[in-house]
PDB file of N, CA and C in Angstrom:
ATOM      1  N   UNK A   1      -0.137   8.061 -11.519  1.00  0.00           N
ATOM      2  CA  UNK A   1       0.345   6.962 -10.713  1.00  0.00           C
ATOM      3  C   UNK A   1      -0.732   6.543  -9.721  1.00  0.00           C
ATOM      4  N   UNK A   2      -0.763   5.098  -9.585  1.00  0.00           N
ATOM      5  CA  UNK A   2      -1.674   4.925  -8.667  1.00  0.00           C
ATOM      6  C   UNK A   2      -1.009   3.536  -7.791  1.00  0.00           C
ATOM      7  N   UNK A   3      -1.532   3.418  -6.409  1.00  0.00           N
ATOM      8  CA  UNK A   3      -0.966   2.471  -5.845  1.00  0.00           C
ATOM      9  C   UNK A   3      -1.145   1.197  -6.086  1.00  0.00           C
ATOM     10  N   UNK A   4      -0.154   0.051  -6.495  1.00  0.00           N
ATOM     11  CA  UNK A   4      -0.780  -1.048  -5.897  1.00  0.00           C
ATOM     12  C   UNK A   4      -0.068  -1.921  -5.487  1.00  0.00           C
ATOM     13  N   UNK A   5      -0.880  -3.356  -5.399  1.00  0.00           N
ATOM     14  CA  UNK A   5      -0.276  -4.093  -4.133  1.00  0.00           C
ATOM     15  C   UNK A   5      -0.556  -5.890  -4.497  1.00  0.00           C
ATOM     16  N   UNK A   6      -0.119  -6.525  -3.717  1.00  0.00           N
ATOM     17  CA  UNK A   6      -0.459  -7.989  -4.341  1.00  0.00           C
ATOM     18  C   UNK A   6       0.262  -8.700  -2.870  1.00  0.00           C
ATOM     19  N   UNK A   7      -0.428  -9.897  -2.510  1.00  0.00           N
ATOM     20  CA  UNK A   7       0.317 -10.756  -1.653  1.00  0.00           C
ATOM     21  C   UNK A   7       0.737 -12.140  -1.780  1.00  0.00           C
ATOM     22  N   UNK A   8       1.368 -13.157  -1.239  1.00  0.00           N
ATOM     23  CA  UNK A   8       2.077 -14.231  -1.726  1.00  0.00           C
ATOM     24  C   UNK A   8       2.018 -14.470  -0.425  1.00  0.00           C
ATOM     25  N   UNK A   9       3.079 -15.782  -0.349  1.00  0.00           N
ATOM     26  CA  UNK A   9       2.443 -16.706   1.144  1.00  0.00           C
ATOM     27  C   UNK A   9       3.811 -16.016   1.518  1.00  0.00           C
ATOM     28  N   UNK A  10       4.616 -15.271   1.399  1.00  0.00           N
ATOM     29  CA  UNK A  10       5.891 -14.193   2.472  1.00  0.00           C
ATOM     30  C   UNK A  10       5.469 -12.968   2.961  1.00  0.00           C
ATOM     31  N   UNK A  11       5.091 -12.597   2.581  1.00  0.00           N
ATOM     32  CA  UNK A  11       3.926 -11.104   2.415  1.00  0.00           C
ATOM     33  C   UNK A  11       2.805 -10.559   2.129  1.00  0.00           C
ATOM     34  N   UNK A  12       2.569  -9.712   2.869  1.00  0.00           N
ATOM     35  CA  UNK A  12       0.918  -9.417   2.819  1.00  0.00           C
ATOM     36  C   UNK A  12       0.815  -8.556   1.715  1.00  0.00           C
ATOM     37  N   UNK A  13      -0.628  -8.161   1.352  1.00  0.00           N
ATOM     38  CA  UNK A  13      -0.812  -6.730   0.870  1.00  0.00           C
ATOM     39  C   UNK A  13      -0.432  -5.451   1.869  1.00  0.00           C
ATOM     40  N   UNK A  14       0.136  -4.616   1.573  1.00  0.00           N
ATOM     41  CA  UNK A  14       0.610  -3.691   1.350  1.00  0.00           C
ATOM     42  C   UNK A  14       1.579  -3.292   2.717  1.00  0.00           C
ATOM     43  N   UNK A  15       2.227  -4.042   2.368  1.00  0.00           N
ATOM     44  CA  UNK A  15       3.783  -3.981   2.810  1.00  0.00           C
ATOM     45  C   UNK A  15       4.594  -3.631   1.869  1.00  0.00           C
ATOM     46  N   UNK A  16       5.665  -3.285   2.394  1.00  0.00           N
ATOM     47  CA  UNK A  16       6.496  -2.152   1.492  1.00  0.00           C
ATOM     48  C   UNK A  16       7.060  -2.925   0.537  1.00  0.00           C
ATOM     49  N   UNK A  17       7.477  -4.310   0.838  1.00  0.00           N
ATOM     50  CA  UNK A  17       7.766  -5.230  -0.331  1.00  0.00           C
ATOM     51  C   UNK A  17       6.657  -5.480  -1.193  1.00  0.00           C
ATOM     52  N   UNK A  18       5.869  -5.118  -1.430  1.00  0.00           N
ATOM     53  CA  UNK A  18       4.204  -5.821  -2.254  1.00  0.00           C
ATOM     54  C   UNK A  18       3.784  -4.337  -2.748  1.00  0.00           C
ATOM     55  N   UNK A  19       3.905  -2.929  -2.424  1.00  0.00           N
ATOM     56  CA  UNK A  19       3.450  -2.275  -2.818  1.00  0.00           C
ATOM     57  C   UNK A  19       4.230  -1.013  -3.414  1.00  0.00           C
ATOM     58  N   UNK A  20       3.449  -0.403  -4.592  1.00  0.00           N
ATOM     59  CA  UNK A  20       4.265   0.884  -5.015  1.00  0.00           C
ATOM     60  C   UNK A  20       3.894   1.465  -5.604  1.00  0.00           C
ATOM     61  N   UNK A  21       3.987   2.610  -6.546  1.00  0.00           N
ATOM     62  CA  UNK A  21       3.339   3.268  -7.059  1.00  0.00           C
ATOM     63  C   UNK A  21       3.196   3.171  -8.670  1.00  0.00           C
ATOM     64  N   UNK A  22       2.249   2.520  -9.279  1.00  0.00           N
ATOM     65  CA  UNK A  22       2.622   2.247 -11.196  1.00  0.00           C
ATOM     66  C   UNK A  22       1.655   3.502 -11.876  1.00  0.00           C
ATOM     67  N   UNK A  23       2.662   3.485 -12.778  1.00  0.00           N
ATOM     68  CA  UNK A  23       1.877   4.938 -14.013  1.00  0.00           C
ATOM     69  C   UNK A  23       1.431   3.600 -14.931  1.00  0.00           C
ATOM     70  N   UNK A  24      -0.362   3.506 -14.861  1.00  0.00           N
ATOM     71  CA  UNK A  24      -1.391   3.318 -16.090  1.00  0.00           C
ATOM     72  C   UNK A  24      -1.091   4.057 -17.184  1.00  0.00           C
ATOM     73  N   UNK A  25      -1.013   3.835 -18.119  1.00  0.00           N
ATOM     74  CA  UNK A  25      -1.542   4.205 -19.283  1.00  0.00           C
ATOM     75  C   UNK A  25      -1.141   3.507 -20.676  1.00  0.00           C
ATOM     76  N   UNK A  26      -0.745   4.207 -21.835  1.00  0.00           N
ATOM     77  CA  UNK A  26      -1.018   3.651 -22.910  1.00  0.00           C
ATOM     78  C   UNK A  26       0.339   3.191 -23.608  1.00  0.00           C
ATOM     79  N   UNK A  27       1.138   4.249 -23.252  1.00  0.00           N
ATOM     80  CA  UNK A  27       2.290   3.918 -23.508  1.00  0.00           C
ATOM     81  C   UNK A  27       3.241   2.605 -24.183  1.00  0.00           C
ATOM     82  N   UNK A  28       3.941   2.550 -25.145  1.00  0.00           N
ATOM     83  CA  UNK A  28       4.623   1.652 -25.317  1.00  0.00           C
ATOM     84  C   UNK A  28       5.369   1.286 -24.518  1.00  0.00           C
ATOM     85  N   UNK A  29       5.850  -0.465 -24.521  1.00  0.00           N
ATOM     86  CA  UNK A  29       6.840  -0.837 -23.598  1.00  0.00           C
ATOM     87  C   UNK A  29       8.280  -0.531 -24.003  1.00  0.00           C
ATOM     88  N   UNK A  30       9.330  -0.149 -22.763  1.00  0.00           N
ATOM     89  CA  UNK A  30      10.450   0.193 -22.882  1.00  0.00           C
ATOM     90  C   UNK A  30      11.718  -0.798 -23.523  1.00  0.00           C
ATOM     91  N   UNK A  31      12.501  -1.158 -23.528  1.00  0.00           N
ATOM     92  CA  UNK A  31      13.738  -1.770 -23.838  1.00  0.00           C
ATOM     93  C   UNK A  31      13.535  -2.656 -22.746  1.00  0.00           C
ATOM     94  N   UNK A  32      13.103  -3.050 -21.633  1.00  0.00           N
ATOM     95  CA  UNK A  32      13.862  -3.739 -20.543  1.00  0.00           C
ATOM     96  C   UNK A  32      12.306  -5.089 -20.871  1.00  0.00           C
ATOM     97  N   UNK A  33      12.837  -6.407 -20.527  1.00  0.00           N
ATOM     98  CA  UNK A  33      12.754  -7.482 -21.142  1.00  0.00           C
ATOM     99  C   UNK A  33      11.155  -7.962 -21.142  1.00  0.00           C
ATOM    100  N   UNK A  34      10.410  -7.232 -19.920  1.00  0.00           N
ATOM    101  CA  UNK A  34       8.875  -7.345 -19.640  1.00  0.00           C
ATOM    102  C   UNK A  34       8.399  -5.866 -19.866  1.00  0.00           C
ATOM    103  N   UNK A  35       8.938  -5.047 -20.615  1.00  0.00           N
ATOM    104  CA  UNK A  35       8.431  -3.226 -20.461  1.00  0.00           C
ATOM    105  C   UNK A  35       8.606  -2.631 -19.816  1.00  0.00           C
ATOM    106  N   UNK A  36       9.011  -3.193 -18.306  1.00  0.00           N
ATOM    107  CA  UNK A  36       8.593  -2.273 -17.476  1.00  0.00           C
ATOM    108  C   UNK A  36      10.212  -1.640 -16.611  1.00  0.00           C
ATOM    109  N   UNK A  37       9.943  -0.698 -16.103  1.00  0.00           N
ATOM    110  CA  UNK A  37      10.679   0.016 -15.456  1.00  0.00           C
ATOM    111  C   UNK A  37      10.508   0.377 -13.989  1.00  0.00           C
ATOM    112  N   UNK A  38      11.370   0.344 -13.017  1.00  0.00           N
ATOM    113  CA  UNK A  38      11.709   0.975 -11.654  1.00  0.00           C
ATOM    114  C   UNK A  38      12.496   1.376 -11.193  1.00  0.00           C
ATOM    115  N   UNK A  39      11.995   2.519 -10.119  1.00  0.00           N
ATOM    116  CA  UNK A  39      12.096   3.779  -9.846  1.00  0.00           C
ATOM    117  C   UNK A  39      12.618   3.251  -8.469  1.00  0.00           C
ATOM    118  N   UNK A  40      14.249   3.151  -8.340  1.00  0.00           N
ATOM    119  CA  UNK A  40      14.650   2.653  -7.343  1.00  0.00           C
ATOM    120  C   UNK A  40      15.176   3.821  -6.320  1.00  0.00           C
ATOM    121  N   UNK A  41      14.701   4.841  -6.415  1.00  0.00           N
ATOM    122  CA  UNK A  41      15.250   5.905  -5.756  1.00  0.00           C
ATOM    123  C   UNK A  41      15.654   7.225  -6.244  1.00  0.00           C
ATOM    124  N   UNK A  42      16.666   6.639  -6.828  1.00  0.00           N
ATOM    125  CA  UNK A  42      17.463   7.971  -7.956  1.00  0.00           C
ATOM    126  C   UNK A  42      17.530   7.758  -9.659  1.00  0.00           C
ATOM    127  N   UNK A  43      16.773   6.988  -9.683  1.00  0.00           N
ATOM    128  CA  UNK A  43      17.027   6.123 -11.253  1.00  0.00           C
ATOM    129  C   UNK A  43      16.019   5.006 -11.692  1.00  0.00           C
ATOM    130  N   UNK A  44      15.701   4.991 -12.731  1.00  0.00           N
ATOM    131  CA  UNK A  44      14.791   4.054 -13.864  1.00  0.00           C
ATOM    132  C   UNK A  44      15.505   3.411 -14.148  1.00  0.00           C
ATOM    133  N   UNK A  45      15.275   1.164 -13.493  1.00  0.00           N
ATOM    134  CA  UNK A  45      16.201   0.371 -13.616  1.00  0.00           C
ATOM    135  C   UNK A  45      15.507  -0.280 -14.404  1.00  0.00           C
ATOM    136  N   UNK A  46      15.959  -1.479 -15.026  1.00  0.00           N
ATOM    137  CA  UNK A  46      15.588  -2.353 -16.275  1.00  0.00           C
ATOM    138  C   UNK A  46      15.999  -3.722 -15.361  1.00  0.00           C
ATOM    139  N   UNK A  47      14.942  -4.225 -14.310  1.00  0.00           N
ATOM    140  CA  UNK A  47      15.594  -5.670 -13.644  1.00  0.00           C
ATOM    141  C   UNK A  47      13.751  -6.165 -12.955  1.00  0.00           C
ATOM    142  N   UNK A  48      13.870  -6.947 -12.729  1.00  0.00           N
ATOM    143  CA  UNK A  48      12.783  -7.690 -11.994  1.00  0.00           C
ATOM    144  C   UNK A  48      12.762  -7.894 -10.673  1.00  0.00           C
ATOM    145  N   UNK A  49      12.892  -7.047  -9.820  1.00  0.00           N
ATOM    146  CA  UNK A  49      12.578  -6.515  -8.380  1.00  0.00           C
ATOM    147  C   UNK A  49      11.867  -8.177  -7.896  1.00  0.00           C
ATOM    148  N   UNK A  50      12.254  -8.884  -7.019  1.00  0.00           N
ATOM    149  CA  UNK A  50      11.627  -9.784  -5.988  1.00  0.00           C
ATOM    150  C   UNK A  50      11.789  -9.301  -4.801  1.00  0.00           C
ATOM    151  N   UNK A  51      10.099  -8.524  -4.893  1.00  0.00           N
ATOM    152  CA  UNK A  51       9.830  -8.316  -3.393  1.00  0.00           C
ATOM    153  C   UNK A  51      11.155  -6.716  -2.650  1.00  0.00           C
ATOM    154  N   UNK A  52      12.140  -6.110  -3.733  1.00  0.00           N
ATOM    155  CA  UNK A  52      12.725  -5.180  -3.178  1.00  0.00           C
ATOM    156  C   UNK A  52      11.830  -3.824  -2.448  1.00  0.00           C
ATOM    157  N   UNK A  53      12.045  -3.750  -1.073  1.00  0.00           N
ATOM    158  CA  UNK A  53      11.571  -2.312  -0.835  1.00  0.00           C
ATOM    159  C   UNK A  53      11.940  -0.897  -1.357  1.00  0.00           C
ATOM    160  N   UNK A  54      12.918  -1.215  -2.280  1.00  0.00           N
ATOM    161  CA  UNK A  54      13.728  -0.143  -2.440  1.00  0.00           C
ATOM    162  C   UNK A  54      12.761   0.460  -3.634  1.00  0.00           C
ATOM    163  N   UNK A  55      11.838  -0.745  -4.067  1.00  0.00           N
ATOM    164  CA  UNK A  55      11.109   0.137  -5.458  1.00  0.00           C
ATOM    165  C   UNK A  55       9.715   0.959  -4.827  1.00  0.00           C
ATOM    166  N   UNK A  56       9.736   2.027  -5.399  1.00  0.00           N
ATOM    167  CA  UNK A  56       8.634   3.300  -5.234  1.00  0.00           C
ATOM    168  C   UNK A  56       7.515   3.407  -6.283  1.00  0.00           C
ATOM    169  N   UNK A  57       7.938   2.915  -7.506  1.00  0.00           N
ATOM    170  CA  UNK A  57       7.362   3.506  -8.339  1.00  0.00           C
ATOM    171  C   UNK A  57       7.498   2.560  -9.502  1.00  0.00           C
ATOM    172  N   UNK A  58       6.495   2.293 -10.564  1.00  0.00           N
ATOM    173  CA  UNK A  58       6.984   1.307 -11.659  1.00  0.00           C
ATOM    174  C   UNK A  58       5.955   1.945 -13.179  1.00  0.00           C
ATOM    175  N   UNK A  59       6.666   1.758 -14.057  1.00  0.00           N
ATOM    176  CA  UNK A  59       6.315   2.329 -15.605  1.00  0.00           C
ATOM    177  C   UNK A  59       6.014   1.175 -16.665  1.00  0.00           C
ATOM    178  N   UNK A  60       5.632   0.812 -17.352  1.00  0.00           N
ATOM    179  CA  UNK A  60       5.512   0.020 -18.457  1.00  0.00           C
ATOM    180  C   UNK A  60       4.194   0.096 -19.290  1.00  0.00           C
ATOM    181  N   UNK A  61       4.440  -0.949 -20.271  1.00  0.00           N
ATOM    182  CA  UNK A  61       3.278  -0.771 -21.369  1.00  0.00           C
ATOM    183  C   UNK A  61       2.156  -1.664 -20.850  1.00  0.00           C
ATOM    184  N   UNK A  62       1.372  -1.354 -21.110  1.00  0.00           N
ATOM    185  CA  UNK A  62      -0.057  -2.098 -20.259  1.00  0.00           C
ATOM    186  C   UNK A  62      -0.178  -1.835 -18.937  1.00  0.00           C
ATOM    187  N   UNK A  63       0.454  -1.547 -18.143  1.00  0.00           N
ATOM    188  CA  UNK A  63       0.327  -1.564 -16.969  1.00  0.00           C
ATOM    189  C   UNK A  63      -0.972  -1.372 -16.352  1.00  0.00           C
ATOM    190  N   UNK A  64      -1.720  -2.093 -15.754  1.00  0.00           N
ATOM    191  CA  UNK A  64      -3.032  -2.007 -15.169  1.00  0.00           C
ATOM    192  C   UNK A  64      -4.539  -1.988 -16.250  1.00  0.00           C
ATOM    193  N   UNK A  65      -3.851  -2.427 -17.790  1.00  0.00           N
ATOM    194  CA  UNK A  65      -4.819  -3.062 -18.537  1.00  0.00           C
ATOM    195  C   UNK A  65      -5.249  -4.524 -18.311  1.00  0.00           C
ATOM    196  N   UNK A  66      -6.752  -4.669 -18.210  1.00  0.00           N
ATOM    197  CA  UNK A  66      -7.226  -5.954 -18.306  1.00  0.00           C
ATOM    198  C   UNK A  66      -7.042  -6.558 -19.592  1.00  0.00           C
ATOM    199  N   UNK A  67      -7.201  -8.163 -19.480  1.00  0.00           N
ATOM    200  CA  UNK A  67      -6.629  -8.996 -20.818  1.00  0.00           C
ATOM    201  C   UNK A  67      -5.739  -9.406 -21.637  1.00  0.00           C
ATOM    202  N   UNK A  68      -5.602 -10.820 -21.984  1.00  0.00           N
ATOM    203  CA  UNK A  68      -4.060 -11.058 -22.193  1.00  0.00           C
ATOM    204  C   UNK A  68      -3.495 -10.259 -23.778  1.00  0.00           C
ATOM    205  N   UNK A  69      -2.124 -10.032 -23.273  1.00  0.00           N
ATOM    206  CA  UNK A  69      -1.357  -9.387 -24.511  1.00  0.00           C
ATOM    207  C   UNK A  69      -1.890  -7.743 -24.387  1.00  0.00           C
ATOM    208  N   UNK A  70      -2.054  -7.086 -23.306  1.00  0.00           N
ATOM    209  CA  UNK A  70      -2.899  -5.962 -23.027  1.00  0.00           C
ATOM    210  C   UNK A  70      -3.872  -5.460 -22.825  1.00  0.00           C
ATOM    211  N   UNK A  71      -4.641  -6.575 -23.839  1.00  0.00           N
ATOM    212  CA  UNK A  71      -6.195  -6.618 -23.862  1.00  0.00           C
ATOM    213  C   UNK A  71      -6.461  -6.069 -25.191  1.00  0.00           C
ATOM    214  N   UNK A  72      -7.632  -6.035 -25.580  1.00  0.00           N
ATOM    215  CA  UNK A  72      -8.085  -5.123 -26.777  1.00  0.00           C
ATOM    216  C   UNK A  72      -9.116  -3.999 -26.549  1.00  0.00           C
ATOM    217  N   UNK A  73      -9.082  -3.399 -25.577  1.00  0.00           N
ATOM    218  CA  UNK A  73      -9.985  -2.067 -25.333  1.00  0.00           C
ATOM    219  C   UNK A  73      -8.516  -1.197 -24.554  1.00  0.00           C
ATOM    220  N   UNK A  74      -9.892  -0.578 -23.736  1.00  0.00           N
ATOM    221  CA  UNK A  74      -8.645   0.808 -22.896  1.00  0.00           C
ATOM    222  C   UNK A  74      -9.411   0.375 -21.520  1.00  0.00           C
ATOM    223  N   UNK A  75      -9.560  -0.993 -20.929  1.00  0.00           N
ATOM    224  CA  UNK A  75     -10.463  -0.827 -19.654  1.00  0.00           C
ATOM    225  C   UNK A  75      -8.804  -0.994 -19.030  1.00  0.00           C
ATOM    226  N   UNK A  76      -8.767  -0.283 -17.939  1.00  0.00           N
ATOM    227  CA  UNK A  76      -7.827   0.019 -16.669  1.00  0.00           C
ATOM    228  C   UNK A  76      -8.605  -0.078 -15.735  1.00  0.00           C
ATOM    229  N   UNK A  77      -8.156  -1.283 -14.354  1.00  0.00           N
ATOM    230  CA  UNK A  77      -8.543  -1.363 -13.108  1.00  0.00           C
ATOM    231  C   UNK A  77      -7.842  -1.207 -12.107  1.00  0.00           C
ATOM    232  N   UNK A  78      -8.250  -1.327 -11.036  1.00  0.00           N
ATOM    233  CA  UNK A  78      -7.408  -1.635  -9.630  1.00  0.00           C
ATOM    234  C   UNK A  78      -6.600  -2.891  -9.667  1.00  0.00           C
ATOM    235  N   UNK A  79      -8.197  -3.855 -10.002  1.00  0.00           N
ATOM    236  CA  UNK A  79      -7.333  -5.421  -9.981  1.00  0.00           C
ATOM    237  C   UNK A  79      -6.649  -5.442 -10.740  1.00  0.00           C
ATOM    238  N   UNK A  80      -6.658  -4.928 -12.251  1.00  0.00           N
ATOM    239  CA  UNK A  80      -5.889  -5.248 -13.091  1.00  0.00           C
ATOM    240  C   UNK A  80      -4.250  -4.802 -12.944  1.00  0.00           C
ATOM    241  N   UNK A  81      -4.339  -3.994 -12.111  1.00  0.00           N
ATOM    242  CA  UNK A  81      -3.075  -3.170 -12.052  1.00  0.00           C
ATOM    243  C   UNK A  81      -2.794  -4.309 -10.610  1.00  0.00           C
ATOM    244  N   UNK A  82      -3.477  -4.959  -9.888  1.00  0.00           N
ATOM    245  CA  UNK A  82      -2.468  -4.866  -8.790  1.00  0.00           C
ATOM    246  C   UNK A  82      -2.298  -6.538  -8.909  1.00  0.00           C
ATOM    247  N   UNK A  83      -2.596  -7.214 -10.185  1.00  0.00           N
ATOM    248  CA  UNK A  83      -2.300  -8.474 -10.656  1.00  0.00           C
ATOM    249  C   UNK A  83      -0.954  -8.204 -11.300  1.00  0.00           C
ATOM    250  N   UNK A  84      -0.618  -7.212 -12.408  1.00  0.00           N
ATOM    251  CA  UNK A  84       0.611  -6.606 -12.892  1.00  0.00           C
ATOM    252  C   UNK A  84       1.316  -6.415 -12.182  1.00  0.00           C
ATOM    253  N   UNK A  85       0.979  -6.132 -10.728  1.00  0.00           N
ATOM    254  CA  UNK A  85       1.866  -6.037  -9.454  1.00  0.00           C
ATOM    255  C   UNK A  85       2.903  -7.088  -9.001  1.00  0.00           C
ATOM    256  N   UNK A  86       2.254  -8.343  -9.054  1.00  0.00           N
ATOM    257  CA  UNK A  86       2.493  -9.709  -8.500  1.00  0.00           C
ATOM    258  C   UNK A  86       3.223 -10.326  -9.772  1.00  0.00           C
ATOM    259  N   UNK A  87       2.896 -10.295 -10.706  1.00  0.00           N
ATOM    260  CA  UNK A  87       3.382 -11.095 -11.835  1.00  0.00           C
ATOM    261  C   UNK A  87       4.525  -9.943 -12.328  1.00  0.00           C
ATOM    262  N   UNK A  88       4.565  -8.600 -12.404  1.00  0.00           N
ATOM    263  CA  UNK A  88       6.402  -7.752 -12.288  1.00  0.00           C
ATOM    264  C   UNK A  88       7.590  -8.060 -11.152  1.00  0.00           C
ATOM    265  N   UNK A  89       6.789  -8.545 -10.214  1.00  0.00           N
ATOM    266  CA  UNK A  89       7.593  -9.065  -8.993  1.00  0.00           C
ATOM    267  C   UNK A  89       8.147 -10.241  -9.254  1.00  0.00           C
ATOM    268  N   UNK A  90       8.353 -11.088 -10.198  1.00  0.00           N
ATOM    269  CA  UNK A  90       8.972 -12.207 -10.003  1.00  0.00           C
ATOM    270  C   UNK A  90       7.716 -13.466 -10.285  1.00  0.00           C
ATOM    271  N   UNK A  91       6.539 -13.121 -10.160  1.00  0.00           N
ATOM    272  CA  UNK A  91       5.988 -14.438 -10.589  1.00  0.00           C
ATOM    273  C   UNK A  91       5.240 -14.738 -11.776  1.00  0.00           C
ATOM    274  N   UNK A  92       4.976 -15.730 -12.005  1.00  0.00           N
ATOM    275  CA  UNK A  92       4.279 -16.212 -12.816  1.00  0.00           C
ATOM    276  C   UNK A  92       2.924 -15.519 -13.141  1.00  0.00           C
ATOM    277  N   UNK A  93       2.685 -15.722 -14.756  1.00  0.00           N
ATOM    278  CA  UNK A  93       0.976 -14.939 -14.795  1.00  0.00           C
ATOM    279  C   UNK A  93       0.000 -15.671 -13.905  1.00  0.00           C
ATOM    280  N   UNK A  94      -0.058 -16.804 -14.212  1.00  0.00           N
ATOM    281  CA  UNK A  94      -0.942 -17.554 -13.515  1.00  0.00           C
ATOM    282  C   UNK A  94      -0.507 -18.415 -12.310  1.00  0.00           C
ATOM    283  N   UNK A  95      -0.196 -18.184 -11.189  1.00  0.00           N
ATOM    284  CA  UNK A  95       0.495 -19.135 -10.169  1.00  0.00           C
ATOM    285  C   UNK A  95       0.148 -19.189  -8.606  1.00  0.00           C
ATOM    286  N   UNK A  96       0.435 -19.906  -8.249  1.00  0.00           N
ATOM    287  CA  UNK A  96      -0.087 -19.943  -6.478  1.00  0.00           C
ATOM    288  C   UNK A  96      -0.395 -18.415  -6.364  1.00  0.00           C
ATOM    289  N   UNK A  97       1.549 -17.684  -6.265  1.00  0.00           N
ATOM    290  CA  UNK A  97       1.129 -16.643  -4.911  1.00  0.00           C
ATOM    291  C   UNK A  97       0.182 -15.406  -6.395  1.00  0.00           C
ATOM    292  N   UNK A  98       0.161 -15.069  -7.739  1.00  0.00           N
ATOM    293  CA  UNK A  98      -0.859 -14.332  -7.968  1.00  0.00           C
ATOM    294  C   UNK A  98      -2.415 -14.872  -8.395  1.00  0.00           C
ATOM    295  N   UNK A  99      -2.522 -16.364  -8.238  1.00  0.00           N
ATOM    296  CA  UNK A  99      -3.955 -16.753  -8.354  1.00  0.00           C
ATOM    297  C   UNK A  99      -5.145 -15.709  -7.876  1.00  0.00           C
ATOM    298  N   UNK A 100      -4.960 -15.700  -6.798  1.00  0.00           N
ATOM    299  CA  UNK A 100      -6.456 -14.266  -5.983  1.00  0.00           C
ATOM    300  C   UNK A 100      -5.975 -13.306  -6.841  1.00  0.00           C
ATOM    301  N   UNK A 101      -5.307 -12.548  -7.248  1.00  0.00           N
ATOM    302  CA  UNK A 101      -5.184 -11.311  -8.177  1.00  0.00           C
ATOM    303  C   UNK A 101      -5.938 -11.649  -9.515  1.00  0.00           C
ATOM    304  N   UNK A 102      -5.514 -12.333  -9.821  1.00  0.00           N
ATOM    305  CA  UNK A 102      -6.370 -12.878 -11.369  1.00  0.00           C
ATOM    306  C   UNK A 102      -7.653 -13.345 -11.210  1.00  0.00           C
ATOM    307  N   UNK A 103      -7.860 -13.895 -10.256  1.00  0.00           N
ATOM    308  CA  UNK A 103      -9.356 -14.503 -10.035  1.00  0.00           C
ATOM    309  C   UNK A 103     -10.076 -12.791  -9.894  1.00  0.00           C
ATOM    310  N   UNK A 104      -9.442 -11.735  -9.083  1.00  0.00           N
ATOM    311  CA  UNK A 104     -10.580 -10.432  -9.453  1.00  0.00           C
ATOM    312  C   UNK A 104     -10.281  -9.729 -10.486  1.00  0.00           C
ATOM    313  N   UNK A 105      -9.481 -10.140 -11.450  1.00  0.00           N
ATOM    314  CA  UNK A 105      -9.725  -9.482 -12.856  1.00  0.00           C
ATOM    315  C   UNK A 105     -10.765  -9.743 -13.593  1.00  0.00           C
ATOM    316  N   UNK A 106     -11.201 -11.266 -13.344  1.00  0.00           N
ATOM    317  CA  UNK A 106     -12.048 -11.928 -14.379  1.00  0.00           C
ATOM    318  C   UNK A 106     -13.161 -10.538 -14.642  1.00  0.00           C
ATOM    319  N   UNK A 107     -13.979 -10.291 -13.495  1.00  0.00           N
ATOM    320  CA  UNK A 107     -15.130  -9.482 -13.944  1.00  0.00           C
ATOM    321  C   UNK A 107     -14.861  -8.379 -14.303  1.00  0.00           C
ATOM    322  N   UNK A 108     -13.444  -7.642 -13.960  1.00  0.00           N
ATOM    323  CA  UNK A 108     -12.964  -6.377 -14.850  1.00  0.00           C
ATOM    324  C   UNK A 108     -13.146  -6.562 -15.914  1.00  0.00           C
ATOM    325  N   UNK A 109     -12.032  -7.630 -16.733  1.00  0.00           N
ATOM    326  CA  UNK A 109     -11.987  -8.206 -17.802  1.00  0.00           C
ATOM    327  C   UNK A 109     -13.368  -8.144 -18.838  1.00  0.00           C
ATOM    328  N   UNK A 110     -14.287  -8.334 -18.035  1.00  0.00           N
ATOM    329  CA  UNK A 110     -15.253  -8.758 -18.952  1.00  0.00           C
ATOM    330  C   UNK A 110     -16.543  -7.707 -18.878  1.00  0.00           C
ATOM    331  N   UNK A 111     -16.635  -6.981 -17.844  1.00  0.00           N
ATOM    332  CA  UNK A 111     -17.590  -5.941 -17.771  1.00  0.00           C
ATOM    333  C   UNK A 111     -16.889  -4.403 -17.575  1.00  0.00           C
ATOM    334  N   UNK A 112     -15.803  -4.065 -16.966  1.00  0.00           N
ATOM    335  CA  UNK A 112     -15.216  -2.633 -16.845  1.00  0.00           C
ATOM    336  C   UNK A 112     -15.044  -2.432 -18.282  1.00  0.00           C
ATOM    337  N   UNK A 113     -15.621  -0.913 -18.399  1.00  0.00           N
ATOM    338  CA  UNK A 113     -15.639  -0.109 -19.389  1.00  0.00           C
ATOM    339  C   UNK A 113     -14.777   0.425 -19.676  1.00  0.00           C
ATOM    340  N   UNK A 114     -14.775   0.721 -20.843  1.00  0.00           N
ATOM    341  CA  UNK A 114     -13.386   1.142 -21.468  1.00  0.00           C
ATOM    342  C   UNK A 114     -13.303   2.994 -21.637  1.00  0.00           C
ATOM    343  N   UNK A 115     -11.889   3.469 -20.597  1.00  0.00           N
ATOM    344  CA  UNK A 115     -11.788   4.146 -20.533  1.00  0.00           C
ATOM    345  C   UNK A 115     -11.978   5.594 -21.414  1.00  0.00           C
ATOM    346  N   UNK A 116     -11.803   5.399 -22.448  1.00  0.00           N
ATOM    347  CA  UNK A 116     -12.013   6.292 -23.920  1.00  0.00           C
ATOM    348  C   UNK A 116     -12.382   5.059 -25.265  1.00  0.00           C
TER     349      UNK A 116
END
């Protein structure tokens, strides 16, 4: 698990609404409608959290892979994960409040090495 975070014009980076903890890795995506899963306390929910503090923790397939549809290597970033941040929260891939998140993937995207 590693932290991350994303901001929008309501919230900053890393405020408790913007930030949490996501498991990277390779994993397939789950049943719930974007892959992903949160860890609302006592339980792994299947919903799209806007901005809830109540989430700690988040699971899914790709999570913190660069490139669309997952990408086609194994590169995992910071940015990449904390763009997945902003766009699991309720927004759009490409939109106002995660534009700056995606704008620092580009050079992940295209130069971070691939993990294995």
């Amino acid at each position: 698990f590693v932290e991350v975070t994303h901001d929008d014009w309501d919230y900053d980076r890393w405020d408790d609404r913007t930030t949490y903890y996501a498991y990277l890795s390779m994993h397939a995506d789950g049943p719930c409608s974007d892959g992903t899963y949160f860890w609302t306390g006592s339980s792994w929910s299947c919903y799209e959290p806007d901005h809830d503090p109540n989430v700690e923790y988040a699971y899914g397939g790709c999570f913190g892979r660069c490139g669309a549809g997952c990408g086609s290597g194994t590169q995992f970033t910071w940015d990449c994960a904390d763009h997945d941040s902003c766009v699991r929260f309720g927004h759009s891939l490409a939109s106002f409040w995660c534009d700056d998140e995606f704008t620092f993937t580009i050079d992940d995207a295209l130069s971070a090495p691939n993990c294995f």
